[in-house]
C-alpha atoms as a PDB file:
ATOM      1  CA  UNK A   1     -14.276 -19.045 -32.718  1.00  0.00           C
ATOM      2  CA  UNK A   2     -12.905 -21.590 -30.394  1.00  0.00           C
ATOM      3  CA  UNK A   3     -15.156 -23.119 -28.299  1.00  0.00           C
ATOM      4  CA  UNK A   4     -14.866 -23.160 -24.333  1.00  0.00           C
ATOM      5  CA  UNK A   5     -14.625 -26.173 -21.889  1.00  0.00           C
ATOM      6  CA  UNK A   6     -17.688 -24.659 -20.183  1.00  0.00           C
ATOM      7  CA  UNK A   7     -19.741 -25.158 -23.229  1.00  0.00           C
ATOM      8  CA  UNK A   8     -19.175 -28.727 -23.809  1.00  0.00           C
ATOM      9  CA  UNK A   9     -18.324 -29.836 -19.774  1.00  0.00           C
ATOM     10  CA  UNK A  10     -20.638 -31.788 -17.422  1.00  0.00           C
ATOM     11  CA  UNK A  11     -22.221 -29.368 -14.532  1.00  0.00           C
ATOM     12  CA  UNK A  12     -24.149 -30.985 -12.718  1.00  0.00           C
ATOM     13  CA  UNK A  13     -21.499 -33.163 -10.768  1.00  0.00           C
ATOM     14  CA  UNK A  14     -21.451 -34.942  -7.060  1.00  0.00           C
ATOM     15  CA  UNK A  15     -17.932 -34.676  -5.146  1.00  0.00           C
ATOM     16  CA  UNK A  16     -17.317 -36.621  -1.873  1.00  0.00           C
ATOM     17  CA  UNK A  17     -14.939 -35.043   1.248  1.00  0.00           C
ATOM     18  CA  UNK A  18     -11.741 -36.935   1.963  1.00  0.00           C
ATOM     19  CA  UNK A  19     -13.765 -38.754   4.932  1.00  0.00           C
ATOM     20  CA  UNK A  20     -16.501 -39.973   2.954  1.00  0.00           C
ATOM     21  CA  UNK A  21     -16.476 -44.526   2.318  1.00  0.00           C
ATOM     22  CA  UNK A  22     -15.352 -45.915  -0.701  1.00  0.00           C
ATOM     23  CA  UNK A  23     -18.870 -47.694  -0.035  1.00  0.00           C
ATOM     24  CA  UNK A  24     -20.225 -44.020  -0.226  1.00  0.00           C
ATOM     25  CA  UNK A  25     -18.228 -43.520  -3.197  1.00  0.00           C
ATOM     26  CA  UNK A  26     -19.070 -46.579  -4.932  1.00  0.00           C
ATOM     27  CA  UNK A  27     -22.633 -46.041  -3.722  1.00  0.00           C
ATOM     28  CA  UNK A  28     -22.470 -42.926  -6.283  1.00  0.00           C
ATOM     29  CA  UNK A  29     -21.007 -43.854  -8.953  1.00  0.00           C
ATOM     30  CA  UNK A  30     -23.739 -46.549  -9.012  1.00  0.00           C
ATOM     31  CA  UNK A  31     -26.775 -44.104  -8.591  1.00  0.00           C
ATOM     32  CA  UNK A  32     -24.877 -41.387 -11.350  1.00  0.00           C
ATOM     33  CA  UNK A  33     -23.240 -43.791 -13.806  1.00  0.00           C
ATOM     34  CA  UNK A  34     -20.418 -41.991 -13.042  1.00  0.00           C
ATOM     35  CA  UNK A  35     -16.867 -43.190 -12.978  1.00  0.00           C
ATOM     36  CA  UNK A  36     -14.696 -40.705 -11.233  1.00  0.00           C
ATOM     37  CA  UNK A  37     -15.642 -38.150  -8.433  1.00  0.00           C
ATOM     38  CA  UNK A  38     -13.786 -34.874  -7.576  1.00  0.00           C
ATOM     39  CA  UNK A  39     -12.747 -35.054  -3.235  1.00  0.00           C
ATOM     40  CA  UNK A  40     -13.358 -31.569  -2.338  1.00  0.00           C
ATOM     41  CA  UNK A  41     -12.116 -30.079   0.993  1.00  0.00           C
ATOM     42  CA  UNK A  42     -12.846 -26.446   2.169  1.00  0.00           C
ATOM     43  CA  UNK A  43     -14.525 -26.220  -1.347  1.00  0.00           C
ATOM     44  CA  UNK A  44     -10.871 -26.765  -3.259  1.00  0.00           C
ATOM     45  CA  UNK A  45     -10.371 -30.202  -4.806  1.00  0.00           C
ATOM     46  CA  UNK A  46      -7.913 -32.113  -3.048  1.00  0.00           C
ATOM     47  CA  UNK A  47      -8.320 -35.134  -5.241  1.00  0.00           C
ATOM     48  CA  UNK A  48     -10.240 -37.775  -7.397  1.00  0.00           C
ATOM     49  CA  UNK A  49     -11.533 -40.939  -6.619  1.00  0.00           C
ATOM     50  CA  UNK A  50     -12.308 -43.323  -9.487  1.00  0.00           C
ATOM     51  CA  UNK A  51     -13.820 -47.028 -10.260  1.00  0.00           C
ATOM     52  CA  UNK A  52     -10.824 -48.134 -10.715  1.00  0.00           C
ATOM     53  CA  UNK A  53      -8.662 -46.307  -7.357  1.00  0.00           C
ATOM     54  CA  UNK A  54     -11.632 -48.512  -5.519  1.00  0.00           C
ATOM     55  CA  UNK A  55     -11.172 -51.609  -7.380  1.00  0.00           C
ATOM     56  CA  UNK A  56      -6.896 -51.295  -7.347  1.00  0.00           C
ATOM     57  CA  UNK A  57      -6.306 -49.770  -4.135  1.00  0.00           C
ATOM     58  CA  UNK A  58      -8.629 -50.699  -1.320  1.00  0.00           C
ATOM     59  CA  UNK A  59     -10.993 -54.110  -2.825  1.00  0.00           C
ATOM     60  CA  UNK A  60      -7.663 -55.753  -4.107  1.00  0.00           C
ATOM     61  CA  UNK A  61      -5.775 -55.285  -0.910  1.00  0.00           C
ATOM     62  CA  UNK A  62      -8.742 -56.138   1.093  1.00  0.00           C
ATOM     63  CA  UNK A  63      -9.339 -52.750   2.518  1.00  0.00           C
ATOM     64  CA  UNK A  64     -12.688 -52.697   4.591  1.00  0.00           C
ATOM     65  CA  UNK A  65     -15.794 -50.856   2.613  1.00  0.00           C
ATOM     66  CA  UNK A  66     -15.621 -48.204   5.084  1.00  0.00           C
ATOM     67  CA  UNK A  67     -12.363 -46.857   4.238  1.00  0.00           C
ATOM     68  CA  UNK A  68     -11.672 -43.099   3.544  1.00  0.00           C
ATOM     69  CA  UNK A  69     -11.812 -41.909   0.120  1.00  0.00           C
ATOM     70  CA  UNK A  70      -8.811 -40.171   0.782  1.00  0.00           C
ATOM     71  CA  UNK A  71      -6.252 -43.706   1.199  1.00  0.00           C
ATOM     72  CA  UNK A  72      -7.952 -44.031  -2.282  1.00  0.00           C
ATOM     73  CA  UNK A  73      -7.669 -41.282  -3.654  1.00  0.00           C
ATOM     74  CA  UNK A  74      -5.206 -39.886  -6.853  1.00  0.00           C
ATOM     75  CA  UNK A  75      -4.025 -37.039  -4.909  1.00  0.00           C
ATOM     76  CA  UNK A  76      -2.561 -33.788  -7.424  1.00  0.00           C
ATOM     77  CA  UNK A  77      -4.641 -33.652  -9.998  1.00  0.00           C
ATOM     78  CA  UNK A  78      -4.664 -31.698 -12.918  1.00  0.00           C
ATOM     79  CA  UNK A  79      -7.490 -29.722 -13.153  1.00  0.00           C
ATOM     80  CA  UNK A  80      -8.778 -26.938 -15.931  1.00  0.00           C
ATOM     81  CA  UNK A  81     -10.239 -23.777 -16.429  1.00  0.00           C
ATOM     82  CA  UNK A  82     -13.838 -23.237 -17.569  1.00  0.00           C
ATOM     83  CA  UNK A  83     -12.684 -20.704 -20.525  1.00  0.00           C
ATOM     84  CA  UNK A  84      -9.974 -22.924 -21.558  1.00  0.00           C
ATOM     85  CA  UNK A  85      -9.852 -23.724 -25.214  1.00  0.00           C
ATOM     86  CA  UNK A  86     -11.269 -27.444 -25.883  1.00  0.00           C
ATOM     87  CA  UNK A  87      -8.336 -28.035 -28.227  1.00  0.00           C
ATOM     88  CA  UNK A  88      -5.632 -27.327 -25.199  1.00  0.00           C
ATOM     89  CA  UNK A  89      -7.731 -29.604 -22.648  1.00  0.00           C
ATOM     90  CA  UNK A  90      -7.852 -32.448 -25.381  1.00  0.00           C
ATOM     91  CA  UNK A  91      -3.792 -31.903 -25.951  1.00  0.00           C
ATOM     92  CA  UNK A  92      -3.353 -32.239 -21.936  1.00  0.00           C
ATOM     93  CA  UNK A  93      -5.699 -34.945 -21.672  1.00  0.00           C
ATOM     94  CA  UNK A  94      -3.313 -36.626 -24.172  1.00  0.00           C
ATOM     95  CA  UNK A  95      -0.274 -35.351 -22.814  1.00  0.00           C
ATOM     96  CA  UNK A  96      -0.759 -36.476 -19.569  1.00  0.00           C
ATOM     97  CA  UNK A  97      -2.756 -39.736 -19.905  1.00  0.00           C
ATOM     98  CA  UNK A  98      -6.245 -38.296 -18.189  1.00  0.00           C
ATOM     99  CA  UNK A  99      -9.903 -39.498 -19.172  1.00  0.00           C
ATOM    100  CA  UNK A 100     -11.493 -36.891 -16.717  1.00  0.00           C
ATOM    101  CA  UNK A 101     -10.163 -33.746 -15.714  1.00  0.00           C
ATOM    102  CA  UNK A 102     -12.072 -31.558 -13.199  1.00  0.00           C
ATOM    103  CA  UNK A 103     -13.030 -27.679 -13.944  1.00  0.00           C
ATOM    104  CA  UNK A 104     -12.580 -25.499 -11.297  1.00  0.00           C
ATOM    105  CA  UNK A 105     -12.907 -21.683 -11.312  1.00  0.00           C
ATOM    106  CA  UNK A 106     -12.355 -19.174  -8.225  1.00  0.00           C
ATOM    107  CA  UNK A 107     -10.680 -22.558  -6.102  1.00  0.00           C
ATOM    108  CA  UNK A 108     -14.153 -23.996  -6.763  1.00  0.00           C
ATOM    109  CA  UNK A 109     -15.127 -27.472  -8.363  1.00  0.00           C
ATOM    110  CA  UNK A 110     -17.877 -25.880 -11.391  1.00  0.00           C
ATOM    111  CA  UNK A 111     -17.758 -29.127 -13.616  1.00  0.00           C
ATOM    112  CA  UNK A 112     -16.097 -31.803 -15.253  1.00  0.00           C
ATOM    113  CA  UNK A 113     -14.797 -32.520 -18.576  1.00  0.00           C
ATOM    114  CA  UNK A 114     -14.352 -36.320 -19.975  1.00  0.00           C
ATOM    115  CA  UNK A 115     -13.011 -37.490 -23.083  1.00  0.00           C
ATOM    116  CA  UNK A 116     -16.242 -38.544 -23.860  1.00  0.00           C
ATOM    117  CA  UNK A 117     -17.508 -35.330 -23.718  1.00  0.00           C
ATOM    118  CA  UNK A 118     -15.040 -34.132 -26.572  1.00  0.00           C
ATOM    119  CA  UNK A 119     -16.069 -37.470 -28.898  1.00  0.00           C
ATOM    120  CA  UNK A 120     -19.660 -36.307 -28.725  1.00  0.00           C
ATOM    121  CA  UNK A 121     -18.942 -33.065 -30.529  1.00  0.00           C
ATOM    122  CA  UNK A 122     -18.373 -33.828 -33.665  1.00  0.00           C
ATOM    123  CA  UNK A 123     -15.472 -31.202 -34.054  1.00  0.00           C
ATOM    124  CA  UNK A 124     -13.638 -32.717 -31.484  1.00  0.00           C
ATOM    125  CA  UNK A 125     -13.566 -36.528 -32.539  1.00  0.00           C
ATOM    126  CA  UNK A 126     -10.174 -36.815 -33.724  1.00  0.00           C
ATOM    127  CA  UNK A 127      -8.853 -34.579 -31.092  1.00  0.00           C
ATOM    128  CA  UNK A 128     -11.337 -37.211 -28.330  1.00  0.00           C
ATOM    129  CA  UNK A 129      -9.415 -40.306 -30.975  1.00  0.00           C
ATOM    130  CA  UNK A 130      -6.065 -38.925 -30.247  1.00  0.00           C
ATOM    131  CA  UNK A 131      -6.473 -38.259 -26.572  1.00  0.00           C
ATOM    132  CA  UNK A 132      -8.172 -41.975 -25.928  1.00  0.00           C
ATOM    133  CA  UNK A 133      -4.922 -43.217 -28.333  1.00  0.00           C
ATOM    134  CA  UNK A 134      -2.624 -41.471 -26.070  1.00  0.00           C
ATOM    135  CA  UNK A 135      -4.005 -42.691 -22.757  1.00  0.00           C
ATOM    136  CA  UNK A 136      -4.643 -46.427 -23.583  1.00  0.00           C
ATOM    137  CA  UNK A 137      -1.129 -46.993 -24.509  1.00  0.00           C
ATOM    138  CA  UNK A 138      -1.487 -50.654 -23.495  1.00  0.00           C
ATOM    139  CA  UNK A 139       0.411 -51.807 -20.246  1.00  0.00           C
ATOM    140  CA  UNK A 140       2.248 -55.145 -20.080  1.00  0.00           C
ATOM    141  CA  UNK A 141       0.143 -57.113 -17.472  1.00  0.00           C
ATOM    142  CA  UNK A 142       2.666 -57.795 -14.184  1.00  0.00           C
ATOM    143  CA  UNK A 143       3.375 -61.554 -12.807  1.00  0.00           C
ATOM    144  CA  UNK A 144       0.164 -63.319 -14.399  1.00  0.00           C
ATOM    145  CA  UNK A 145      -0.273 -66.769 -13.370  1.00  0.00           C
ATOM    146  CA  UNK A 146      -3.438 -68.920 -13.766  1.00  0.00           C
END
């Protein structure tokens, strides 16, 4: 029997509101170990704000600490269903270059799934190999200069 995303996803998550700091955020992801955090407004995710939206979109252009998550934000995300087959998240992860996707059920945020949540089943580690292959397609650096 295939197994659900709700069986293997994270429950226990924190979201932010599109008002919340990327200080708040960051503030977070420090206290959770967490690298990603669904932006929930009226209880429907509107977005996700990551390490890396922080580090690329508001620290590198100088953006002040208390900016809104949502100028940060990756707005339209693709987000899953809690009985949706593991194999079918794993092929969208792949297909459309995602680490984390958010679970929602009834418009509501009930979990997350990461890729690294598929490589710790055992069942799942070439589908978590293929995925990770898929999304690190490496990126030619732009207009390096030392």
């Amino acid at each position: 029997m295939a197994q659900k995303v709700n069986e293997i996803m994270t429950r226990n998550i924190v979201t932010l509101n599109p008002q919340e700091t990327i200080q708040e955020a960051a503030q977070l992801m420090n206290q959770h170990n967490i690298g990603a955090i669904p932006v929930v407004e009226n209880g429907e995710v509107c977005g996700v704000i990551t390490d890396r939206d922080i580090t690329i979109r508001a620290t590198s252009s100088g953006l002040p600490t208390n900016t809104p998550v949502s100028q940060c934000m990756t707005e339209g995300v693709t987000v899953v269903r809690p009985d949706m087959d593991v194999h079918e998240a794993a092929n969208l992860m792949a297909r459309e270059q995602i680490r984390r996707l958010p679970v929602v059920e009834n418009n509501q945020v009930v979990g997350m799934l990461a890729i690294g949540d598929l490589a710790e089943q055992n069942i799942y580690q070439n589908e978590a190999g293929d995925a990770l292959s898929s999304i690190s397609t490496p990126a030619r650096p732009d207009n390096i200069s030392h």
